[in-house]
PDB file of N, CA and C in Angstrom:
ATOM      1  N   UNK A   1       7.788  -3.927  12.958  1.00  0.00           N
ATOM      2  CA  UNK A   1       7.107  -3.951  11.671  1.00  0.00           C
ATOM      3  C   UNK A   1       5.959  -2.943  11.725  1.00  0.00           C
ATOM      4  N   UNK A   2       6.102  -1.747  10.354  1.00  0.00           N
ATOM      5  CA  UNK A   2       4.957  -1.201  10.979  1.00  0.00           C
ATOM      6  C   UNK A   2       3.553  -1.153   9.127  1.00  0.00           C
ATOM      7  N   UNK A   3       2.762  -0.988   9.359  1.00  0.00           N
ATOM      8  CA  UNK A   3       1.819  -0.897   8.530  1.00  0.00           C
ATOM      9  C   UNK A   3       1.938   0.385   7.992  1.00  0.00           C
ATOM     10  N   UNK A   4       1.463   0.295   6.300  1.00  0.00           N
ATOM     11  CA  UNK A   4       1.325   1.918   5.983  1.00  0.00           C
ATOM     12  C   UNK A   4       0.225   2.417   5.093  1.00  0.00           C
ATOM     13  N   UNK A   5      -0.482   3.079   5.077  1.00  0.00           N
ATOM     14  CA  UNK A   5      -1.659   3.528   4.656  1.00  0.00           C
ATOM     15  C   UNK A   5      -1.261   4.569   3.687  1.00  0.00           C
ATOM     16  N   UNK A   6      -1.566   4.597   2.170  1.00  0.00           N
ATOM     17  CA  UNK A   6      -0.981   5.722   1.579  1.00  0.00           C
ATOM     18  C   UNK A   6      -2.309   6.183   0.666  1.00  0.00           C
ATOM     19  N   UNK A   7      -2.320   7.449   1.188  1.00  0.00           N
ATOM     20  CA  UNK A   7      -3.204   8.110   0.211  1.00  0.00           C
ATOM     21  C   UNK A   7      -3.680   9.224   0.807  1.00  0.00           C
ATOM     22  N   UNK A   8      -3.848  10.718   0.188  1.00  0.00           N
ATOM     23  CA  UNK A   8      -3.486  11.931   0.250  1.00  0.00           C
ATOM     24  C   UNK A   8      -5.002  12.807   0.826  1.00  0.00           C
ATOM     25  N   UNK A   9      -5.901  12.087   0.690  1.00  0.00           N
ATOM     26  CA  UNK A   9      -7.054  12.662   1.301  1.00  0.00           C
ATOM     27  C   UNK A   9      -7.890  11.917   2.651  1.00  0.00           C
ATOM     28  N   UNK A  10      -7.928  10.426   2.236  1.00  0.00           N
ATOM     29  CA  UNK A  10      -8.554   9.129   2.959  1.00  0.00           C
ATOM     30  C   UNK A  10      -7.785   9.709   4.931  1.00  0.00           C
ATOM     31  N   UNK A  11      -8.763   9.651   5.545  1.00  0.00           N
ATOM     32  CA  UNK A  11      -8.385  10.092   6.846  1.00  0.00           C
ATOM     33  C   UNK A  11      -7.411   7.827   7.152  1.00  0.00           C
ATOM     34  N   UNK A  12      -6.553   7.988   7.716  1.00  0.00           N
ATOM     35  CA  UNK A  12      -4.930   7.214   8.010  1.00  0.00           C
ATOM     36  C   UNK A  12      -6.083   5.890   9.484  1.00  0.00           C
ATOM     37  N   UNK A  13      -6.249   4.798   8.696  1.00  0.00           N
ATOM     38  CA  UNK A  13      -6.474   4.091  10.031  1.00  0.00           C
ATOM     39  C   UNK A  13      -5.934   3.634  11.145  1.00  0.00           C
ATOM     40  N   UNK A  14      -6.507   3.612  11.969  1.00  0.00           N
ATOM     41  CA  UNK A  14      -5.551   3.388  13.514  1.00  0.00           C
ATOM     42  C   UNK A  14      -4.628   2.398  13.195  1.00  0.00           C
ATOM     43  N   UNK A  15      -3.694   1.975  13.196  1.00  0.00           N
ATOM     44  CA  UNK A  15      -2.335   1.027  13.650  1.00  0.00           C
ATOM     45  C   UNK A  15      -2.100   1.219  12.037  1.00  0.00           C
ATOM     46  N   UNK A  16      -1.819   2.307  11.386  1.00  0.00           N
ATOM     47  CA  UNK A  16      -1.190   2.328  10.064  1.00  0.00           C
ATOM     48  C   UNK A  16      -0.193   3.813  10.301  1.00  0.00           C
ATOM     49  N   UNK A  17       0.404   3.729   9.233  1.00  0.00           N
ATOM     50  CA  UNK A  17       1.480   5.184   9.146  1.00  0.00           C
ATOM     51  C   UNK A  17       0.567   5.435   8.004  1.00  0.00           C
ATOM     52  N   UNK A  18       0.328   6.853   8.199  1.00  0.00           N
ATOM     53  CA  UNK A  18      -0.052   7.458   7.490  1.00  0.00           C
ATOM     54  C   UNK A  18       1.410   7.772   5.906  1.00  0.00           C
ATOM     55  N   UNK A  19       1.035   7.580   5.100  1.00  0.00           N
ATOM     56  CA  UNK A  19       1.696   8.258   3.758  1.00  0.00           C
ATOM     57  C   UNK A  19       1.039   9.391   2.965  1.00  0.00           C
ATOM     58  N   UNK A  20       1.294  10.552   2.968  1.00  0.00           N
ATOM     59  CA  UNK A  20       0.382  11.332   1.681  1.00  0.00           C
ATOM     60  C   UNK A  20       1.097  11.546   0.563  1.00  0.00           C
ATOM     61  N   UNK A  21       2.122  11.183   0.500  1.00  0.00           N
ATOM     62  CA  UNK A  21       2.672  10.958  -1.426  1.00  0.00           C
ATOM     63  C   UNK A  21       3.662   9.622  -1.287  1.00  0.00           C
ATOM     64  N   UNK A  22       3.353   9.864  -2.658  1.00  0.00           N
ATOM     65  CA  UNK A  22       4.393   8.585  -3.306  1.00  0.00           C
ATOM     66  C   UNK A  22       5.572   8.234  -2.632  1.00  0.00           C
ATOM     67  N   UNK A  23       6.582   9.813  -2.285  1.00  0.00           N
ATOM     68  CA  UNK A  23       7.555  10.418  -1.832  1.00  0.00           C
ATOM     69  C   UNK A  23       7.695   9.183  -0.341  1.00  0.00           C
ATOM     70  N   UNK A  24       6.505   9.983   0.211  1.00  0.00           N
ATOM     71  CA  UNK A  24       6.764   9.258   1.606  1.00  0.00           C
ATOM     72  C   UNK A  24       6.843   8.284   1.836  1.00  0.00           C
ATOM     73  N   UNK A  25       5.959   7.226   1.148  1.00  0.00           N
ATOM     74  CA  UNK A  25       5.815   6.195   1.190  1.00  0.00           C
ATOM     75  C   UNK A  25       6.959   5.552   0.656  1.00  0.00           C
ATOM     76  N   UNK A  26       7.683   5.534  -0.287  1.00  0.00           N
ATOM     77  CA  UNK A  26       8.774   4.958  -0.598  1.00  0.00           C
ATOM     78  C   UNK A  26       9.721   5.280   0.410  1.00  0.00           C
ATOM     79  N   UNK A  27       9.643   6.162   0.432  1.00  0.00           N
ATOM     80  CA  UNK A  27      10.907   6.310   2.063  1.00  0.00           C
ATOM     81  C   UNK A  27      10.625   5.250   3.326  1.00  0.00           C
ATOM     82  N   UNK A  28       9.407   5.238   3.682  1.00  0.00           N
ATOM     83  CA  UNK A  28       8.844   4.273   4.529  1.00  0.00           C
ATOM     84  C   UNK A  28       9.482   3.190   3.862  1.00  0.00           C
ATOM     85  N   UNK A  29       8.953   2.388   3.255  1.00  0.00           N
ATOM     86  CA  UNK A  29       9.472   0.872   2.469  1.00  0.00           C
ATOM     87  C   UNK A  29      10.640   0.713   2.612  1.00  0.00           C
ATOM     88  N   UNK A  30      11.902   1.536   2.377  1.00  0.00           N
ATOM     89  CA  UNK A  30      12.992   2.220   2.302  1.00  0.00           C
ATOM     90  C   UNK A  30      13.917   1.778   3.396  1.00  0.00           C
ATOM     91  N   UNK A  31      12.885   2.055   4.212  1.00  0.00           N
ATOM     92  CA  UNK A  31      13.883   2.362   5.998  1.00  0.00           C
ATOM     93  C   UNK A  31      12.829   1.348   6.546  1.00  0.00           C
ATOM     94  N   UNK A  32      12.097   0.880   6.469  1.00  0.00           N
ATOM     95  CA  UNK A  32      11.068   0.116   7.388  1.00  0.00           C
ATOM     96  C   UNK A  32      10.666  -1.346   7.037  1.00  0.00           C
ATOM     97  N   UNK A  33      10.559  -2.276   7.974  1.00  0.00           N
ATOM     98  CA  UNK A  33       9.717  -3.809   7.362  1.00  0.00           C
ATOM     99  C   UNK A  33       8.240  -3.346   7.788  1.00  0.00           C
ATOM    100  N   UNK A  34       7.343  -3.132   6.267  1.00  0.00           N
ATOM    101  CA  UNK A  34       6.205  -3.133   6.294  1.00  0.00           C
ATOM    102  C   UNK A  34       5.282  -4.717   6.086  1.00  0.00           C
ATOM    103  N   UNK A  35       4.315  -5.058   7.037  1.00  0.00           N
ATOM    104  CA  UNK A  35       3.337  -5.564   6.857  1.00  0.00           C
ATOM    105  C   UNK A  35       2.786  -6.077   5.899  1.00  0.00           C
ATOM    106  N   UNK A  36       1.568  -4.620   6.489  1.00  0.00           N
ATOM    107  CA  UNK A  36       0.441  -4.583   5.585  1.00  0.00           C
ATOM    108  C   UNK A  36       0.816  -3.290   4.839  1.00  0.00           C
ATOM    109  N   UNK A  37       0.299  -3.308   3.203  1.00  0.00           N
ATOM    110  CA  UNK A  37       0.500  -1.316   2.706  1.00  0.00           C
ATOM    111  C   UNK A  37      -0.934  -1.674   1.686  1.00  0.00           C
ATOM    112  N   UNK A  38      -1.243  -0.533   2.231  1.00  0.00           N
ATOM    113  CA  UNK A  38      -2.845  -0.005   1.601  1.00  0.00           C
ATOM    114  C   UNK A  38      -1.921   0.763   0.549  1.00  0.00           C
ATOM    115  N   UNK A  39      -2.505   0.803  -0.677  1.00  0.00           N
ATOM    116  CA  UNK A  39      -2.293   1.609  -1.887  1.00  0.00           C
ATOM    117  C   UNK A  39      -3.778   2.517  -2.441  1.00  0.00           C
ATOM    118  N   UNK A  40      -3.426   3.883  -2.555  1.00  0.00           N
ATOM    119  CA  UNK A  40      -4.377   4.516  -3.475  1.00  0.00           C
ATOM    120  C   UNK A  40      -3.322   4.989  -4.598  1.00  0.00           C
ATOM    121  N   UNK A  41      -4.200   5.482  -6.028  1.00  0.00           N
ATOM    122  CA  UNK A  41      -3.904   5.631  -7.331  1.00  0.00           C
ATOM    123  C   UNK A  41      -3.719   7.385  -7.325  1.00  0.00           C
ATOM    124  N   UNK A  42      -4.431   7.833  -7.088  1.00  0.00           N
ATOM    125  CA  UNK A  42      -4.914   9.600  -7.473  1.00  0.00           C
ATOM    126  C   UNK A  42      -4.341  10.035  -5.878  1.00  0.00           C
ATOM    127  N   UNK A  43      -3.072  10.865  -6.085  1.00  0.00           N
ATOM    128  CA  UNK A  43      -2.581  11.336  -5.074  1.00  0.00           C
ATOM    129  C   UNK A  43      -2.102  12.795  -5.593  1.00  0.00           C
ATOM    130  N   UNK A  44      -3.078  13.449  -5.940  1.00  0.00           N
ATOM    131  CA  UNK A  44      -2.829  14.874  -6.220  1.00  0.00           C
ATOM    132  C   UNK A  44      -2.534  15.010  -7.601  1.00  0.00           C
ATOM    133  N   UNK A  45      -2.807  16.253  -8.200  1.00  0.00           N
ATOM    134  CA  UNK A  45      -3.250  16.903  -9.348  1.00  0.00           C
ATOM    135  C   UNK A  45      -1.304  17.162  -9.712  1.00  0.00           C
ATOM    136  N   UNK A  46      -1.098  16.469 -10.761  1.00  0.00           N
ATOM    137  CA  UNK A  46       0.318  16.548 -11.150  1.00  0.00           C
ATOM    138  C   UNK A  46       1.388  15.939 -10.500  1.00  0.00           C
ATOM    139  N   UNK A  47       1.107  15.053  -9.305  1.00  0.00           N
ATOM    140  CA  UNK A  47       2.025  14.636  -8.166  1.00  0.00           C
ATOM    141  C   UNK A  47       2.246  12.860  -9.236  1.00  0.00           C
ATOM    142  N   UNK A  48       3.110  12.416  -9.019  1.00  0.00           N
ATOM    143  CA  UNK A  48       3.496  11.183  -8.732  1.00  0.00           C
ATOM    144  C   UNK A  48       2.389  10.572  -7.873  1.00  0.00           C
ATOM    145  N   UNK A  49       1.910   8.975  -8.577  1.00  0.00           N
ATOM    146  CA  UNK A  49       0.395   8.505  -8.429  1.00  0.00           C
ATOM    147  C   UNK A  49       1.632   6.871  -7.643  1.00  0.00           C
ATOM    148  N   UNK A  50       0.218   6.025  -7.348  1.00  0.00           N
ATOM    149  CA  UNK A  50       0.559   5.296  -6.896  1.00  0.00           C
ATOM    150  C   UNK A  50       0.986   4.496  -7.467  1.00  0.00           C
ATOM    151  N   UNK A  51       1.199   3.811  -9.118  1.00  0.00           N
ATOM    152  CA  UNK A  51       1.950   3.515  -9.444  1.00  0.00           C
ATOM    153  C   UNK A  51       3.472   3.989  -9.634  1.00  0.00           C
ATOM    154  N   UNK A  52       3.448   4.959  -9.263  1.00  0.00           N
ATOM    155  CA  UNK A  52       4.900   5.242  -9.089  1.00  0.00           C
ATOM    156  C   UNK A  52       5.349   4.125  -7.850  1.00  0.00           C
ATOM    157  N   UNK A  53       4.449   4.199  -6.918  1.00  0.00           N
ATOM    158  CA  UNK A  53       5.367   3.453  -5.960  1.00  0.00           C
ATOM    159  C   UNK A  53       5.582   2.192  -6.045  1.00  0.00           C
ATOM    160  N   UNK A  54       4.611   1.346  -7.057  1.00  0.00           N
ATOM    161  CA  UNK A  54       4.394  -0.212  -7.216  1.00  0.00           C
ATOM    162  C   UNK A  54       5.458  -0.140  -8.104  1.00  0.00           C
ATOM    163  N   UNK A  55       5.675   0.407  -9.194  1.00  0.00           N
ATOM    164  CA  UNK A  55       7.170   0.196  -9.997  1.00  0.00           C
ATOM    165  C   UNK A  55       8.814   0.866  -8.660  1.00  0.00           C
ATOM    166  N   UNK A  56       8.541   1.601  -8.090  1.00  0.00           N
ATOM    167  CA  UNK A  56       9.492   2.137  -6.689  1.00  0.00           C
ATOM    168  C   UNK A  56       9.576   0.454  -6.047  1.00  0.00           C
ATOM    169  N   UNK A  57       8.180  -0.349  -5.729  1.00  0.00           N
ATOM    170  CA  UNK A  57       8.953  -1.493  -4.800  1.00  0.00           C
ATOM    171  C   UNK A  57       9.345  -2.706  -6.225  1.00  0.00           C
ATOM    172  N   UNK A  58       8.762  -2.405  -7.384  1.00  0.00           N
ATOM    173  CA  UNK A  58       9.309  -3.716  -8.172  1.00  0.00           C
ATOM    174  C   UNK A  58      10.684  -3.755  -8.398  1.00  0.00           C
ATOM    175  N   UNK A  59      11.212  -2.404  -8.717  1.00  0.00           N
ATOM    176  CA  UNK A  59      12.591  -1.510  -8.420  1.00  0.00           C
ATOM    177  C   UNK A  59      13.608  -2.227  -7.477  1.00  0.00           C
ATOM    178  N   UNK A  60      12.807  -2.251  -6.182  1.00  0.00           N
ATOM    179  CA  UNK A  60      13.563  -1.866  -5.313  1.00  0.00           C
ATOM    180  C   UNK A  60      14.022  -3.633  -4.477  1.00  0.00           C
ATOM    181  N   UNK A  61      12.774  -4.369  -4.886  1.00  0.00           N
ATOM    182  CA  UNK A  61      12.602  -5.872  -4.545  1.00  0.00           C
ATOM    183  C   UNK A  61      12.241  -5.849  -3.372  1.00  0.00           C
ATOM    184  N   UNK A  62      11.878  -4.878  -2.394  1.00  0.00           N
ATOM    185  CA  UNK A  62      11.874  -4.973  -0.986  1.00  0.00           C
ATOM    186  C   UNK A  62       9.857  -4.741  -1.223  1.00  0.00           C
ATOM    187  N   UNK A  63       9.507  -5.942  -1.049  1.00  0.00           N
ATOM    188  CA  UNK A  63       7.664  -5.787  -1.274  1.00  0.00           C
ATOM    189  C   UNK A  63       7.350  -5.971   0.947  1.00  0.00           C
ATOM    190  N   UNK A  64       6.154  -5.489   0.973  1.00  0.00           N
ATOM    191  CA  UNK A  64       5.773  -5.619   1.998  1.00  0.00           C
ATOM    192  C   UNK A  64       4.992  -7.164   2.100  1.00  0.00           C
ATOM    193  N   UNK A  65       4.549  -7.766   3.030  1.00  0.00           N
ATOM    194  CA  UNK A  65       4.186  -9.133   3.452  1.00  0.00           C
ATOM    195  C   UNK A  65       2.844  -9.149   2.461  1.00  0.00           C
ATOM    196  N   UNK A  66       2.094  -7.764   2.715  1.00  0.00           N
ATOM    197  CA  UNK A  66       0.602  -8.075   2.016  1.00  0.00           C
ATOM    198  C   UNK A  66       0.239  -6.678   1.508  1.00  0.00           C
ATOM    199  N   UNK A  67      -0.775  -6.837  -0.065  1.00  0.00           N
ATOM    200  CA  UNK A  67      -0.526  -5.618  -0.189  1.00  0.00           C
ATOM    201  C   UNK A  67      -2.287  -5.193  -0.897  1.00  0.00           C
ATOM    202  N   UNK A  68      -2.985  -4.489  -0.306  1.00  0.00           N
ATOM    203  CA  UNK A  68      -4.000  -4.144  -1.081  1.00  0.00           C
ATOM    204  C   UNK A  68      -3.815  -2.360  -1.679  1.00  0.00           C
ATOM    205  N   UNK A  69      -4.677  -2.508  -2.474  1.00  0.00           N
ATOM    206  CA  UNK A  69      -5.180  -1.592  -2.839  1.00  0.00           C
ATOM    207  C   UNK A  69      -6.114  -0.826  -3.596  1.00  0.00           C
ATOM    208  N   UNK A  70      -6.672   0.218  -2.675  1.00  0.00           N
ATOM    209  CA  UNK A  70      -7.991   0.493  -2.501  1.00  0.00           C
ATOM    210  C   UNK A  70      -8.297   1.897  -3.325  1.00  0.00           C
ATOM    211  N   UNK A  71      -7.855   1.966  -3.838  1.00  0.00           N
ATOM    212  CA  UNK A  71      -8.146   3.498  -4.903  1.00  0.00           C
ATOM    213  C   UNK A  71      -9.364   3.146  -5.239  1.00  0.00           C
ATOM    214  N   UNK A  72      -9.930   4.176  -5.748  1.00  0.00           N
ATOM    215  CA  UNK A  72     -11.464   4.425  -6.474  1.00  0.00           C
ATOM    216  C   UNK A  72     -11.469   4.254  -8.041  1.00  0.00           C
ATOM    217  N   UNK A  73      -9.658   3.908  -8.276  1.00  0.00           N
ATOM    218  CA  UNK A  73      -9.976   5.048  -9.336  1.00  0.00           C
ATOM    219  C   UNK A  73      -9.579   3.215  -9.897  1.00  0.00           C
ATOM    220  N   UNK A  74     -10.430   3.010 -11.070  1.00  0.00           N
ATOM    221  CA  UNK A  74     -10.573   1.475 -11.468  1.00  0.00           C
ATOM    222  C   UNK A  74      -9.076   1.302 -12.338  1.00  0.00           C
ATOM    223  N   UNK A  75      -9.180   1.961 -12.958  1.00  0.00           N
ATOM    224  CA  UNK A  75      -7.934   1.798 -14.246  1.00  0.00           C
ATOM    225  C   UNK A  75      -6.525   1.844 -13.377  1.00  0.00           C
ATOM    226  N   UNK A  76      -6.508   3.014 -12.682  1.00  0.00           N
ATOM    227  CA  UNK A  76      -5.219   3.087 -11.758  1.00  0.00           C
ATOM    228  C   UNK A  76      -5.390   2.149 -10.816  1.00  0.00           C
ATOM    229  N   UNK A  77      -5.826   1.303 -10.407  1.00  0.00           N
ATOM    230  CA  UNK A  77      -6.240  -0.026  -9.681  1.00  0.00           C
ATOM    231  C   UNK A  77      -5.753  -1.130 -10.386  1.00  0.00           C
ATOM    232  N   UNK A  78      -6.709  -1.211 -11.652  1.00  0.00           N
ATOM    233  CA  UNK A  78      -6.105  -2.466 -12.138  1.00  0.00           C
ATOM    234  C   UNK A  78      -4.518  -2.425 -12.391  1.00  0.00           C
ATOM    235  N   UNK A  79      -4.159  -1.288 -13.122  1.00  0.00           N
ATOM    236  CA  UNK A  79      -2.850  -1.229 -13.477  1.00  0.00           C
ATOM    237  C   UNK A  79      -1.783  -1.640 -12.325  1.00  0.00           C
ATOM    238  N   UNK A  80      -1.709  -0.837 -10.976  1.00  0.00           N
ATOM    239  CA  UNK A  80      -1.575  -1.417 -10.259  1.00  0.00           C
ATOM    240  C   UNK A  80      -1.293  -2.807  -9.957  1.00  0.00           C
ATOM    241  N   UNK A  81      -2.279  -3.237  -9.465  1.00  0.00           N
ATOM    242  CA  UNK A  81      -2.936  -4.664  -9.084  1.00  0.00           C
ATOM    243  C   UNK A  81      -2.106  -5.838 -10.092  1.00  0.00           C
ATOM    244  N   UNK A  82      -2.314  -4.811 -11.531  1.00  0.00           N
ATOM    245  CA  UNK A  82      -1.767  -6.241 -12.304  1.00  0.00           C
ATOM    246  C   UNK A  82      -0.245  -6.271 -12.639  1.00  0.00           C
ATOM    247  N   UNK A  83       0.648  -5.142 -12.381  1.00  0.00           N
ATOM    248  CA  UNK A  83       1.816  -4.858 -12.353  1.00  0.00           C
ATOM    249  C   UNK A  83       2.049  -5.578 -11.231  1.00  0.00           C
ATOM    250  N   UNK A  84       1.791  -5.182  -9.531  1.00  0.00           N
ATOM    251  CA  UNK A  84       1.846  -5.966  -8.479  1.00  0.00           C
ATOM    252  C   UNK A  84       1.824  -8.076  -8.689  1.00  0.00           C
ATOM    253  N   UNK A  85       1.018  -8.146  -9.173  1.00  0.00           N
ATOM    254  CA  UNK A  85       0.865  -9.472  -9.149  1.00  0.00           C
ATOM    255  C   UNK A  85       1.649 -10.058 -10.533  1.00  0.00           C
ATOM    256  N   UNK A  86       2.252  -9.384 -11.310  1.00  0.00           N
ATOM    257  CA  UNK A  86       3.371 -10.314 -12.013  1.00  0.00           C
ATOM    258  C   UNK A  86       4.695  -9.974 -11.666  1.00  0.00           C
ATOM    259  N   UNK A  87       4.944  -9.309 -10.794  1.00  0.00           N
ATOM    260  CA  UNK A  87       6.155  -8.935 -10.695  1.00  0.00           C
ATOM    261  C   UNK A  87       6.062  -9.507  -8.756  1.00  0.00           C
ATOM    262  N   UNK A  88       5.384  -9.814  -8.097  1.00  0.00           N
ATOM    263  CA  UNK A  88       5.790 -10.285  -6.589  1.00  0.00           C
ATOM    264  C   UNK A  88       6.035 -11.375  -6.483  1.00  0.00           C
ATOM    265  N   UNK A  89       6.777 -11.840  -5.792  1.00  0.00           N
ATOM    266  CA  UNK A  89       7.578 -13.126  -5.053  1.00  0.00           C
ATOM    267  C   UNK A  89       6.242 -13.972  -4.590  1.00  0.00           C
ATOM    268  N   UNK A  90       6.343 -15.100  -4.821  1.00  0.00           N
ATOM    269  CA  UNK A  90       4.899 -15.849  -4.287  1.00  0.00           C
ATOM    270  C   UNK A  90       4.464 -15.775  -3.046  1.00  0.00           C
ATOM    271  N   UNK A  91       5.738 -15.328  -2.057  1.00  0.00           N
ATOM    272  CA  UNK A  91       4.918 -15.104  -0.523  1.00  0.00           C
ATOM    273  C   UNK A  91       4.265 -13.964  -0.476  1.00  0.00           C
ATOM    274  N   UNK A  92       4.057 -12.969  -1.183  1.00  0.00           N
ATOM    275  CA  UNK A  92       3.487 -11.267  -1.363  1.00  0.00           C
ATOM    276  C   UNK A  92       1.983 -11.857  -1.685  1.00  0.00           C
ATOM    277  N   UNK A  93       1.190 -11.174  -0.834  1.00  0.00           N
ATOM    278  CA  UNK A  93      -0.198 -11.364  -1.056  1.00  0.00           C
ATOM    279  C   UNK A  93      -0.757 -10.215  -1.444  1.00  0.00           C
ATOM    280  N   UNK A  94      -1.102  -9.707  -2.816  1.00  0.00           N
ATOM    281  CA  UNK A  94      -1.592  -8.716  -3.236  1.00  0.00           C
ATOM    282  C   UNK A  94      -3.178  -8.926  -3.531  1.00  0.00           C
ATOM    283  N   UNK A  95      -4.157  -7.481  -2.834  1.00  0.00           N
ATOM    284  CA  UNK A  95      -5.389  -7.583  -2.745  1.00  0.00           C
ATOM    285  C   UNK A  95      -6.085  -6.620  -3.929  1.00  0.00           C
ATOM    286  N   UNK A  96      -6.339  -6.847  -4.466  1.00  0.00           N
ATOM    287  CA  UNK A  96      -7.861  -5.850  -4.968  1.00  0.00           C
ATOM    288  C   UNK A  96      -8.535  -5.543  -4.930  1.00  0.00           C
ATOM    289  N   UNK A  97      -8.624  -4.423  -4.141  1.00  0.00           N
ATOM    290  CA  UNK A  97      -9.447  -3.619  -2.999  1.00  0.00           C
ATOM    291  C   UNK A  97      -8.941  -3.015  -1.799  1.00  0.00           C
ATOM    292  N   UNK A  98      -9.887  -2.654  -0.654  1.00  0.00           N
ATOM    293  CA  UNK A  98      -9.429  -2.366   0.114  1.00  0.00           C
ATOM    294  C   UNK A  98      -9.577  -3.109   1.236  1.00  0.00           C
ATOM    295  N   UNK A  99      -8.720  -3.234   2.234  1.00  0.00           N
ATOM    296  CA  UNK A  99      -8.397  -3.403   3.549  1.00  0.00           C
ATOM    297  C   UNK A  99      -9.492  -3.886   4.381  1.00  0.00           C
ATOM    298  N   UNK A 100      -9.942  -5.474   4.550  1.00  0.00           N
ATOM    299  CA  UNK A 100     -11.412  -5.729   4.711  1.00  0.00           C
ATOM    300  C   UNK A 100     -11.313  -5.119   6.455  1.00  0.00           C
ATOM    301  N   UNK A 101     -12.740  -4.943   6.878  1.00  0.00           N
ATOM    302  CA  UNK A 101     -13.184  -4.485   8.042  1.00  0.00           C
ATOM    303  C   UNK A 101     -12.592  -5.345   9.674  1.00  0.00           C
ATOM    304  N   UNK A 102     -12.529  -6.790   9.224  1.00  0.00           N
ATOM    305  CA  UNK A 102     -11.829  -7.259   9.974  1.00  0.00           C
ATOM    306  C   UNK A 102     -10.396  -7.063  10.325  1.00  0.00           C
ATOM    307  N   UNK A 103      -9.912  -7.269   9.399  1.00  0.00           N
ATOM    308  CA  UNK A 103      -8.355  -7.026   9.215  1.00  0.00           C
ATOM    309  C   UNK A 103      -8.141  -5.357   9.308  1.00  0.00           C
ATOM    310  N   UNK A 104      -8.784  -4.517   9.513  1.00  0.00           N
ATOM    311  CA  UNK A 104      -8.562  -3.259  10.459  1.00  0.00           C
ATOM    312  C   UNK A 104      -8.705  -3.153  11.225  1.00  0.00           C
ATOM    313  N   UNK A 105      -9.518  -4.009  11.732  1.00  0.00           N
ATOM    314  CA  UNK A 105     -10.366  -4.268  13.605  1.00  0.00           C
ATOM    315  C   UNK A 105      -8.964  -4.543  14.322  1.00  0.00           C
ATOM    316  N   UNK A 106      -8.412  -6.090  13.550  1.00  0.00           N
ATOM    317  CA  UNK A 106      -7.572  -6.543  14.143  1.00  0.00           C
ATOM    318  C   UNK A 106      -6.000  -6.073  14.585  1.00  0.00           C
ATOM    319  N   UNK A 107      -5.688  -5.044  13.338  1.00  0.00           N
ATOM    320  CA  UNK A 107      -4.404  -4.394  13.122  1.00  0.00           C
ATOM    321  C   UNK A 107      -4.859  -2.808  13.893  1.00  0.00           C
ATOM    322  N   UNK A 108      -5.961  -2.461  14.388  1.00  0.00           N
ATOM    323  CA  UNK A 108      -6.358  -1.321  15.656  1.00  0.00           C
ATOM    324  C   UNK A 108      -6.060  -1.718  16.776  1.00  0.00           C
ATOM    325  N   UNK A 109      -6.409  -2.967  16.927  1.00  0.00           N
ATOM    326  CA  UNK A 109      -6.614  -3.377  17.934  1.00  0.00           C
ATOM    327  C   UNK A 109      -5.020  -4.557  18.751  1.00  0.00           C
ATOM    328  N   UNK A 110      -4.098  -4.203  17.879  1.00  0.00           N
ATOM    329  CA  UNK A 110      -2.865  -4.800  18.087  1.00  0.00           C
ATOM    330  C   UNK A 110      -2.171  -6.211  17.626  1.00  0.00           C
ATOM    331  N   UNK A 111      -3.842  -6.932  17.165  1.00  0.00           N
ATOM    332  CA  UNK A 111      -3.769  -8.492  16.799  1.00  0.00           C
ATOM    333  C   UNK A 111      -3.459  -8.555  15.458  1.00  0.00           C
ATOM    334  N   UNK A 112      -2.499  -8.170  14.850  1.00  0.00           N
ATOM    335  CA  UNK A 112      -2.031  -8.442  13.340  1.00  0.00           C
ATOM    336  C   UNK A 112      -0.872  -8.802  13.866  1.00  0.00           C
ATOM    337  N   UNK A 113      -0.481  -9.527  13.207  1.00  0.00           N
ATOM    338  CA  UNK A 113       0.905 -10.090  13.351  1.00  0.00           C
ATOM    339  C   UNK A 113       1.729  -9.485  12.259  1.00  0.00           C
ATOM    340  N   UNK A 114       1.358  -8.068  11.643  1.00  0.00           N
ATOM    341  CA  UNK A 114       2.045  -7.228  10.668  1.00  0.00           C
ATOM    342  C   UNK A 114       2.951  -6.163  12.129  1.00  0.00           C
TER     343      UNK A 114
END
């Protein structure tokens, strides 16, 4: 199981796969049992945003265990966030926000059970 971190500028935290587009990240989901998946909104000037990928896993039915996401950008957040949470299976834990400090400590440091 591996974790995935998506977003096109944000330097990739330790025990995550880095994603820098939409692209990748759906491929990840795709081929992989993800975890944890960090979501950002603003992934380049004309590119496919991160709702592309939240309608890609509502699509696809394959959601990861837990899912935050941490964009800046409020509107592409909520939209997000609130697409995510009417459309996931009740075991999908979707966050609003980002990835608390513990729960990166722990998933660096090998102790996530993602």
């Amino acid at each position: 199981m591996i974790n995935v971190f998506l977003d096109d500028m944000r330097p990739c935290p330790p025990g995550f796969v880095a994603a820098r587009s939409a692209e990748d990240c759906l491929l990840l989901l795709s081929e992989c049992e993800v975890g944890l998946l960090s979501l950002d909104f603003e992934l380049g000037y004309g590119l496919p945003n991160g709702l592309s990928v939240v309608q890609g896993i509502i699509v696809s039915g394959k959601y990861p265990r837990e899912i935050y996401v941490h964009s800046s950008s409020l509107m592409g957040r909520a939209e997000m966030v609130h697409a995510l949470r009417a459309a996931a299976p009740g075991n999908v834990v979707v966050h609003d926000g980002p990835v608390p400090t513990l729960v990166l400590e722990a998933v660096a440091a090998g102790q996530s059970d993602a």
